[in-house]
C-alpha atoms as a PDB file:
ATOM      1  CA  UNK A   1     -24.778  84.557  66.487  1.00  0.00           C
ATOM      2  CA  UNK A   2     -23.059  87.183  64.651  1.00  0.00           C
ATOM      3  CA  UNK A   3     -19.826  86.063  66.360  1.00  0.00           C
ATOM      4  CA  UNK A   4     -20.320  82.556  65.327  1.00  0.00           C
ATOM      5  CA  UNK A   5     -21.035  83.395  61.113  1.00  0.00           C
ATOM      6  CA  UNK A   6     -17.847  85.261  61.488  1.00  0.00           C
ATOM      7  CA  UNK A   7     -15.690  82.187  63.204  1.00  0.00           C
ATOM      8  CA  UNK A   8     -17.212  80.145  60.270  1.00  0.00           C
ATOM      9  CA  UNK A   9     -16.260  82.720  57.649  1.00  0.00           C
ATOM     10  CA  UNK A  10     -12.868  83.076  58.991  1.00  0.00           C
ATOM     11  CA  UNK A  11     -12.391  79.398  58.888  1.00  0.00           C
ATOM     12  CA  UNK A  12     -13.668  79.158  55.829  1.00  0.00           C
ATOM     13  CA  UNK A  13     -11.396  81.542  54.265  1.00  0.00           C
ATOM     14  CA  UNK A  14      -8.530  80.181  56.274  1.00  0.00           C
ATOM     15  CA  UNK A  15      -9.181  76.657  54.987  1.00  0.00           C
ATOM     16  CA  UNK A  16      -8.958  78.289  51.344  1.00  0.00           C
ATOM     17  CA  UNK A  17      -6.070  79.818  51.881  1.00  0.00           C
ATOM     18  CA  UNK A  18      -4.315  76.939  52.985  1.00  0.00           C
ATOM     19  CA  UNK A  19      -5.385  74.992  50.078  1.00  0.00           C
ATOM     20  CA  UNK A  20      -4.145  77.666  47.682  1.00  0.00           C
ATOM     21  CA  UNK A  21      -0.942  77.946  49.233  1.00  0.00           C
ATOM     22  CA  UNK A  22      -0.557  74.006  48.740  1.00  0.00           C
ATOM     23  CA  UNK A  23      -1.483  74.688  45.084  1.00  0.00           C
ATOM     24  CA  UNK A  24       0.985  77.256  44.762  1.00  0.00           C
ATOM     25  CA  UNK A  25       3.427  75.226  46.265  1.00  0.00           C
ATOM     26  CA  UNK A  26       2.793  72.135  44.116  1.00  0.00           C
ATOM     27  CA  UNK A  27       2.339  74.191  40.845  1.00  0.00           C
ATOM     28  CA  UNK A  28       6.455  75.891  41.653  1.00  0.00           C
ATOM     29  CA  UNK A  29       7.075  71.989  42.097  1.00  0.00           C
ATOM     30  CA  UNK A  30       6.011  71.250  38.832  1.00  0.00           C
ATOM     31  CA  UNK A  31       7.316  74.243  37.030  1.00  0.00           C
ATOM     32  CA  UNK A  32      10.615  73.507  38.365  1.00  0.00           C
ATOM     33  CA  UNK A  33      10.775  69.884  37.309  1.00  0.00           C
ATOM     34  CA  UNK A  34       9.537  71.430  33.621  1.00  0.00           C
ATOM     35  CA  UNK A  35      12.908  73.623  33.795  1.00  0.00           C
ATOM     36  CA  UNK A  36      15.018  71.250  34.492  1.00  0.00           C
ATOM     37  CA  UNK A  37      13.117  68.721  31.711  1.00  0.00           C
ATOM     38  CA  UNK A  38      13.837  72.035  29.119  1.00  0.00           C
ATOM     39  CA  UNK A  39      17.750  72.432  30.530  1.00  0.00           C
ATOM     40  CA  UNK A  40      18.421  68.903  29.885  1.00  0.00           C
ATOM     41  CA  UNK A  41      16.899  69.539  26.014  1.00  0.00           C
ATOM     42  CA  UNK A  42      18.939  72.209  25.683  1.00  0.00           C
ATOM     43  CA  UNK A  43      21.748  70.353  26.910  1.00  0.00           C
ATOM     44  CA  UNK A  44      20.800  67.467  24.457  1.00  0.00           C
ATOM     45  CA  UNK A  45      20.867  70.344  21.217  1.00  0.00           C
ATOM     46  CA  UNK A  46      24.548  71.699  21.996  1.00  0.00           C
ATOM     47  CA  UNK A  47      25.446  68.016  22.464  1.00  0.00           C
ATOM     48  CA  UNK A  48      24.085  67.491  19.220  1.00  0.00           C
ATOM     49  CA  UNK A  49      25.886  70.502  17.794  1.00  0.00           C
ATOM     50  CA  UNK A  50      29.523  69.263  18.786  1.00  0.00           C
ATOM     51  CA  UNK A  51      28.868  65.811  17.498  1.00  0.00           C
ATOM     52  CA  UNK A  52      27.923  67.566  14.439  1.00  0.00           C
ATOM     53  CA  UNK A  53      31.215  69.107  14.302  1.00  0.00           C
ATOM     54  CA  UNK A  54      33.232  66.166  15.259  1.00  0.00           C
ATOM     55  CA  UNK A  55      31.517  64.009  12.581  1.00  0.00           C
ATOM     56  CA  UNK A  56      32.018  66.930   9.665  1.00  0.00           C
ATOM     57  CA  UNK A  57      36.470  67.183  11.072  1.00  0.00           C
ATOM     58  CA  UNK A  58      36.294  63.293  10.801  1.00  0.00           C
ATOM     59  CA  UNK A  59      34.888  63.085   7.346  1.00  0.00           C
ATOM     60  CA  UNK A  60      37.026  66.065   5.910  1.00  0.00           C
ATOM     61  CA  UNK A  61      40.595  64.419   7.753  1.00  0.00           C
ATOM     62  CA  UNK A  62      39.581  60.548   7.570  1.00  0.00           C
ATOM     63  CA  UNK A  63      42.400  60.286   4.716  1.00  0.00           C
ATOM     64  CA  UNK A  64      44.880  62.402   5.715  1.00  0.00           C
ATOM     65  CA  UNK A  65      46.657  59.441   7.088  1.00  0.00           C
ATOM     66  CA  UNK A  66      50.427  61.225   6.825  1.00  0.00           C
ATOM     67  CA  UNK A  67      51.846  58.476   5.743  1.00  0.00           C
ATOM     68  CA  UNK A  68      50.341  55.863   8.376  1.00  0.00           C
ATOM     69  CA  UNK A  69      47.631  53.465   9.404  1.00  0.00           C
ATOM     70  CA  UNK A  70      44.859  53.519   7.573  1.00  0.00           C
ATOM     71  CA  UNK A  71      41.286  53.200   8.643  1.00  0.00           C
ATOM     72  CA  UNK A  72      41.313  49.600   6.639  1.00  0.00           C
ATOM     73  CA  UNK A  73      44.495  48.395   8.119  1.00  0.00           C
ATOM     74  CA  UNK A  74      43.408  49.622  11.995  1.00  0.00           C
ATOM     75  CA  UNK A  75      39.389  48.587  12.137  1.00  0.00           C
ATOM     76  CA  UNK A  76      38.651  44.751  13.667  1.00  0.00           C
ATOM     77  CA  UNK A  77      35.136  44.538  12.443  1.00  0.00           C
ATOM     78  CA  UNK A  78      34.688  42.006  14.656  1.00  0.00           C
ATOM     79  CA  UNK A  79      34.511  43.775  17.979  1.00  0.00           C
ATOM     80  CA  UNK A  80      32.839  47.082  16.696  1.00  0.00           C
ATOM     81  CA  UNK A  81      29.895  44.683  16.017  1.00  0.00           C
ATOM     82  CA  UNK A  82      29.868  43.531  19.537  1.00  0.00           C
ATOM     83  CA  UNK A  83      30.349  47.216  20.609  1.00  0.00           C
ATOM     84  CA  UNK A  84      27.202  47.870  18.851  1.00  0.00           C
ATOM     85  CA  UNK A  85      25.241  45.035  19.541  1.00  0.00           C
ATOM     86  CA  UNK A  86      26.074  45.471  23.362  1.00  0.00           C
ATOM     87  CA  UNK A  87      25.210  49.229  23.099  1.00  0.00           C
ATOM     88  CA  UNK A  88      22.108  48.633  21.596  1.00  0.00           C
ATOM     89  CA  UNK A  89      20.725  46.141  23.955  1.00  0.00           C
ATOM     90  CA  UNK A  90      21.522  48.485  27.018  1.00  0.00           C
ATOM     91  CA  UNK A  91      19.290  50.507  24.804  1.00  0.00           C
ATOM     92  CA  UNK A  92      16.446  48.375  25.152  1.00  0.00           C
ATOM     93  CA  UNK A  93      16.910  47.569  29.280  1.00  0.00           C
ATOM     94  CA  UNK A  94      16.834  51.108  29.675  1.00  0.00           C
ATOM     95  CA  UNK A  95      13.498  51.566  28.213  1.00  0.00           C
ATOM     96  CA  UNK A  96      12.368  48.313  30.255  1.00  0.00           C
ATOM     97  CA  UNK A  97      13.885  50.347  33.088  1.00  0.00           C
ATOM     98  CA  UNK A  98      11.195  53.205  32.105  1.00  0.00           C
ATOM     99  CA  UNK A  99       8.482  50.819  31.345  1.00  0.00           C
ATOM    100  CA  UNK A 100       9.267  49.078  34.932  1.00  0.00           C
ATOM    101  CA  UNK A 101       9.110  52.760  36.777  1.00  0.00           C
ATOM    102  CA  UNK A 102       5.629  53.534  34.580  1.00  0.00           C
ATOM    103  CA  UNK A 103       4.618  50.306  36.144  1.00  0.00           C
ATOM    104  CA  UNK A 104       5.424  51.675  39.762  1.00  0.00           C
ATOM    105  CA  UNK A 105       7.766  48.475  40.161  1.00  0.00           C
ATOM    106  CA  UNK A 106      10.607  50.091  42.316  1.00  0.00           C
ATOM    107  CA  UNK A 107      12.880  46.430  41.892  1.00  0.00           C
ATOM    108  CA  UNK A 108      12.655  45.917  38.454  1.00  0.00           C
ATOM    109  CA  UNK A 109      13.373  49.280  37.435  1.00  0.00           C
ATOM    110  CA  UNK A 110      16.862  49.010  39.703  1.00  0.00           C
ATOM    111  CA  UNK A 111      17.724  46.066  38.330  1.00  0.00           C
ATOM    112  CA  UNK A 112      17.441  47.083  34.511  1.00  0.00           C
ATOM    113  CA  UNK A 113      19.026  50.391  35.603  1.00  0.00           C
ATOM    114  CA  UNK A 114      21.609  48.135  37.161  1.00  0.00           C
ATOM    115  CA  UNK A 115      21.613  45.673  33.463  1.00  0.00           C
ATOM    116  CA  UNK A 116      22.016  48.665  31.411  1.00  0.00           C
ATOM    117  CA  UNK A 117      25.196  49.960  33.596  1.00  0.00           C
ATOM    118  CA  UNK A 118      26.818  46.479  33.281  1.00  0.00           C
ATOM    119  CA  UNK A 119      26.319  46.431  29.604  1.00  0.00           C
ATOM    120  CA  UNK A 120      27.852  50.076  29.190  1.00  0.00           C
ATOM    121  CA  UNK A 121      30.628  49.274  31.485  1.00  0.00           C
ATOM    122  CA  UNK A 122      31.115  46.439  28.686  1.00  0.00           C
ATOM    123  CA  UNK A 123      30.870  48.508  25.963  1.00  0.00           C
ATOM    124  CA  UNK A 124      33.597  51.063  27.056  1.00  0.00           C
ATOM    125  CA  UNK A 125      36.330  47.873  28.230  1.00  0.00           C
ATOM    126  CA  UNK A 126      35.990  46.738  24.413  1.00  0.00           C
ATOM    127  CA  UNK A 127      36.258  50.629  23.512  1.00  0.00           C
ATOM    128  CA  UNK A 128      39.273  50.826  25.848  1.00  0.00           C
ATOM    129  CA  UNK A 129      41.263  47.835  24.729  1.00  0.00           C
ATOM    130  CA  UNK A 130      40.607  48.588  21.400  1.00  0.00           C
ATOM    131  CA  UNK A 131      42.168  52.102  22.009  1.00  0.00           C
ATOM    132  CA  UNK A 132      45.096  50.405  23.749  1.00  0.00           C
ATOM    133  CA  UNK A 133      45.734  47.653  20.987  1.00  0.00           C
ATOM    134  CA  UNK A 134      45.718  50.835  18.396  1.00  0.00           C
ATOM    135  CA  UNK A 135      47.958  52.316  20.566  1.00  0.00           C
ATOM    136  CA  UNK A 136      50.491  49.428  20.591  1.00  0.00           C
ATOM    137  CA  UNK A 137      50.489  49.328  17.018  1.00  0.00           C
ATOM    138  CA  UNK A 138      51.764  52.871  16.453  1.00  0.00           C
ATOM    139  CA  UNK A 139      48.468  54.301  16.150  1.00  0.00           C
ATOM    140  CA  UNK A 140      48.195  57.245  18.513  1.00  0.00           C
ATOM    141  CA  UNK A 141      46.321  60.578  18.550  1.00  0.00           C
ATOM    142  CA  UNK A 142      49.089  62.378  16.671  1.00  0.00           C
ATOM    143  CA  UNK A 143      50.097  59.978  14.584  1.00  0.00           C
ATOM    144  CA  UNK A 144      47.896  61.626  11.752  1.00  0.00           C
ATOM    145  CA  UNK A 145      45.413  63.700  10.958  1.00  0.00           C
ATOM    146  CA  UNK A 146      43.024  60.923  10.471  1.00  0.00           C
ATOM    147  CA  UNK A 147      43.761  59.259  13.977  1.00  0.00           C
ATOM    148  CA  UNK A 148      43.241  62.448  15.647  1.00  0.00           C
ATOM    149  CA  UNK A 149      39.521  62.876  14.485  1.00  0.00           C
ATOM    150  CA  UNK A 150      39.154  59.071  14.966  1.00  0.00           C
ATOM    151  CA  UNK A 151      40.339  59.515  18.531  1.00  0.00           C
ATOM    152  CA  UNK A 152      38.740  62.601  19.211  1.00  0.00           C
ATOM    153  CA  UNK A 153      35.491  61.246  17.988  1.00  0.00           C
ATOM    154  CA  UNK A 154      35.195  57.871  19.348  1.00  0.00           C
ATOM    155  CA  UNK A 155      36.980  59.220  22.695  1.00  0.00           C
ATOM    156  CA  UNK A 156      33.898  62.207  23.200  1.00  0.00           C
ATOM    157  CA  UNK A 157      31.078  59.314  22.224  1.00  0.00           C
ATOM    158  CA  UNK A 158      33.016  56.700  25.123  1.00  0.00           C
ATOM    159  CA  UNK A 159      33.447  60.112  27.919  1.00  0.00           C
ATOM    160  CA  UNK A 160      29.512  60.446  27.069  1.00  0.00           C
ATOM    161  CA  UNK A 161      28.831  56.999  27.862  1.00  0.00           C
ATOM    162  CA  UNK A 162      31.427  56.676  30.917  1.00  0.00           C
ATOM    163  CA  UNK A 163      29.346  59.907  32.359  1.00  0.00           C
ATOM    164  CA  UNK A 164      26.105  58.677  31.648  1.00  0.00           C
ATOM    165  CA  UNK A 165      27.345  55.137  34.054  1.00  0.00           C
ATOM    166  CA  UNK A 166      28.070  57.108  36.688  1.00  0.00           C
ATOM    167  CA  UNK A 167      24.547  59.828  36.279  1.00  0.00           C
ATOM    168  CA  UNK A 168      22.567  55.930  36.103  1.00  0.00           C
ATOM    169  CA  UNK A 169      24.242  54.458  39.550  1.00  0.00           C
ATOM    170  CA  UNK A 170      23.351  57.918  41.213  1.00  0.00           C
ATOM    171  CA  UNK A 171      19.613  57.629  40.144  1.00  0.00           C
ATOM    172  CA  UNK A 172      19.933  54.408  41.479  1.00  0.00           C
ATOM    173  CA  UNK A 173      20.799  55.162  45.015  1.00  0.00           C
ATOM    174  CA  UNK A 174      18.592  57.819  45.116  1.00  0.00           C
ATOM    175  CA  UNK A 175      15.956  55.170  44.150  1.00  0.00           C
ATOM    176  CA  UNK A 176      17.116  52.885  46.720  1.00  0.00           C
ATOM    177  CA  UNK A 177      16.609  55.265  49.211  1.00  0.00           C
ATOM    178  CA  UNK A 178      13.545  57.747  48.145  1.00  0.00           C
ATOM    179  CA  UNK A 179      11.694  54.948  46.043  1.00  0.00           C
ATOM    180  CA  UNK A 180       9.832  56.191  42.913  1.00  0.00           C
ATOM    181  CA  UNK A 181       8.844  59.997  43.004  1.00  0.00           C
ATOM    182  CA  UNK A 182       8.147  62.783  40.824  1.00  0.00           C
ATOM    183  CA  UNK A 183      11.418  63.773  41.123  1.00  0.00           C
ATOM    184  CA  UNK A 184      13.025  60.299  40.605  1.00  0.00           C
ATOM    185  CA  UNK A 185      10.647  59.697  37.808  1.00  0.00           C
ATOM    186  CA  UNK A 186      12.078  62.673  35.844  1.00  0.00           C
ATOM    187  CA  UNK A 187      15.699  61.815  36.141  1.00  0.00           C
ATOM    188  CA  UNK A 188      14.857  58.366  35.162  1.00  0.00           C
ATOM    189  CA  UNK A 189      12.914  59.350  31.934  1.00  0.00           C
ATOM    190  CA  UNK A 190      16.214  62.091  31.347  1.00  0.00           C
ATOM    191  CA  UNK A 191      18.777  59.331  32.228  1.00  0.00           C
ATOM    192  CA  UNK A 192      16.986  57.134  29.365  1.00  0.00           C
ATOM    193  CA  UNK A 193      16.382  59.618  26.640  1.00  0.00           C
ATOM    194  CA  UNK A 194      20.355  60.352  27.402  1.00  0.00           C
ATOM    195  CA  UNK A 195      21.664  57.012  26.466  1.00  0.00           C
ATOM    196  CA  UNK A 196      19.065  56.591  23.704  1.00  0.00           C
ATOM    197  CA  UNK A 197      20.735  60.034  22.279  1.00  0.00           C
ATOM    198  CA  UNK A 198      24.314  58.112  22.936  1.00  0.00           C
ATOM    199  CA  UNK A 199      23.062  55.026  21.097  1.00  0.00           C
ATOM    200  CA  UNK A 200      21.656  57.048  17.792  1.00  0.00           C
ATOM    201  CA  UNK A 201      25.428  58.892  18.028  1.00  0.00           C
ATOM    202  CA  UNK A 202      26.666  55.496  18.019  1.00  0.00           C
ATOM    203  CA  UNK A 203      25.083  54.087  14.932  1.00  0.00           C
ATOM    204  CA  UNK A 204      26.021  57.211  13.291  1.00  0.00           C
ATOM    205  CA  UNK A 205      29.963  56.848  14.616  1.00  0.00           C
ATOM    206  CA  UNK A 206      29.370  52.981  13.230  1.00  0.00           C
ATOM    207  CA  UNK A 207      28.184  53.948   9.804  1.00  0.00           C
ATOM    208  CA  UNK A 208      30.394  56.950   9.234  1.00  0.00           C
ATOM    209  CA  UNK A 209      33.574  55.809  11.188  1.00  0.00           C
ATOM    210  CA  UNK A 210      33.751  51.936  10.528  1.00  0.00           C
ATOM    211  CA  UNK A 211      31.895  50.875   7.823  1.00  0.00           C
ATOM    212  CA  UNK A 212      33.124  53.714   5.511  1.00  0.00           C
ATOM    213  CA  UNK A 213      36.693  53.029   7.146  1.00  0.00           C
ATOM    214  CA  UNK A 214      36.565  49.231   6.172  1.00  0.00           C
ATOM    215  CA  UNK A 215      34.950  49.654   2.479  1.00  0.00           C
END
């Protein structure tokens, strides 16, 4: 009888301990997904920092033109607005993307992901051949003082966005494959607070960049 309240105990115990350890384990799973949410915030401030720096050159060297191209002569309006409006509708498919994931819809959520890469893969062709017609027009980085911040400026914002493509496809095979997890959920949420970051940059490079270039 003894021997029997013992077995129990033991059992009892043992269950416990099992079930603790499977807290413990999914607790470090959670506190390591938090870390990697902070990293990416951290990431997002010293982002935020050199942006800060490259608007403040642009805005102290936007007239030093040396001599060549101005801002007014160089800017087609016409094709910065359909930068903009084609950055700012990836915008919204990303957060469809998020709202798709919330949803636990595994297809949708791919194919906004896959939306949102098509329009950003838009959006840096327009920046490109704009770079190159600017180019062919005598307008290069060290043409002037101006063109350099321009460049360097614009150029950072379009890297951003080029790395930010190639981050979304990755989530997106790792969708494909794994399907919607805790894991794939947080790079998804990261991926879209990213580009809605790069978007905000944007309609500050807009504002400061083009509009006060063209006035």
């Amino acid at each position: 009888m003894a021997q029997t309240i013992t077995n129990k105990s033991s059992a009892h115990s043992g269950g416990h301990g099992h079930a603790h350890e499977h807290d413990h384990h999914h607790d470090g799973h959670v506190d390591q997904e938090s870390m990697k949410t902070f990293g990416f915030w951290l990431f997002l401030i010293t982002d935020c920092i050199l942006f800060g720096t490259l608007f403040a050159t642009y805005v102290v060297l936007r007239l030093n033109t040396n001599g060549g191209p101005t801002a007014h002569e160089l800017f087609e309006m016409p094709g910065v607005i359909a930068e903009t409006f084609i950055l700012l509708t990836s915008s919204f498919t990303s957060g469809l993307a998020v709202l798709a994931m919330n949803q636990g819809n595994k297809k949708a959520l791919i194919g906004w992901l896959a939306v949102t890469v098509l329009l950003g893969a838009s959006f840096i062709t327009l920046e490109v051949s704009e770079f190159i017609t600017m180019v062919h027009e005598g307008a290069t980085i060290s043409t002037s003082a101006f063109l350099s911040a321009f460049f360097t400026l614009v150029g950072t914002h379009g890297l951003h966005v080029s790395l930010g493509l190639v981050w979304m496809i990755g989530i997106m095979i790792q969708l494909s494959r794994r399907g919607i997890t805790d894991v794939t959920k947080r790079k998804v949420t990261i991926i879209s607070l990213y580009w809605h970051f790069l978007d905000i940059v944007w309609i500050f490079v807009f504002t400061v960049v083009y509009l006060m270039g063209v006035m």
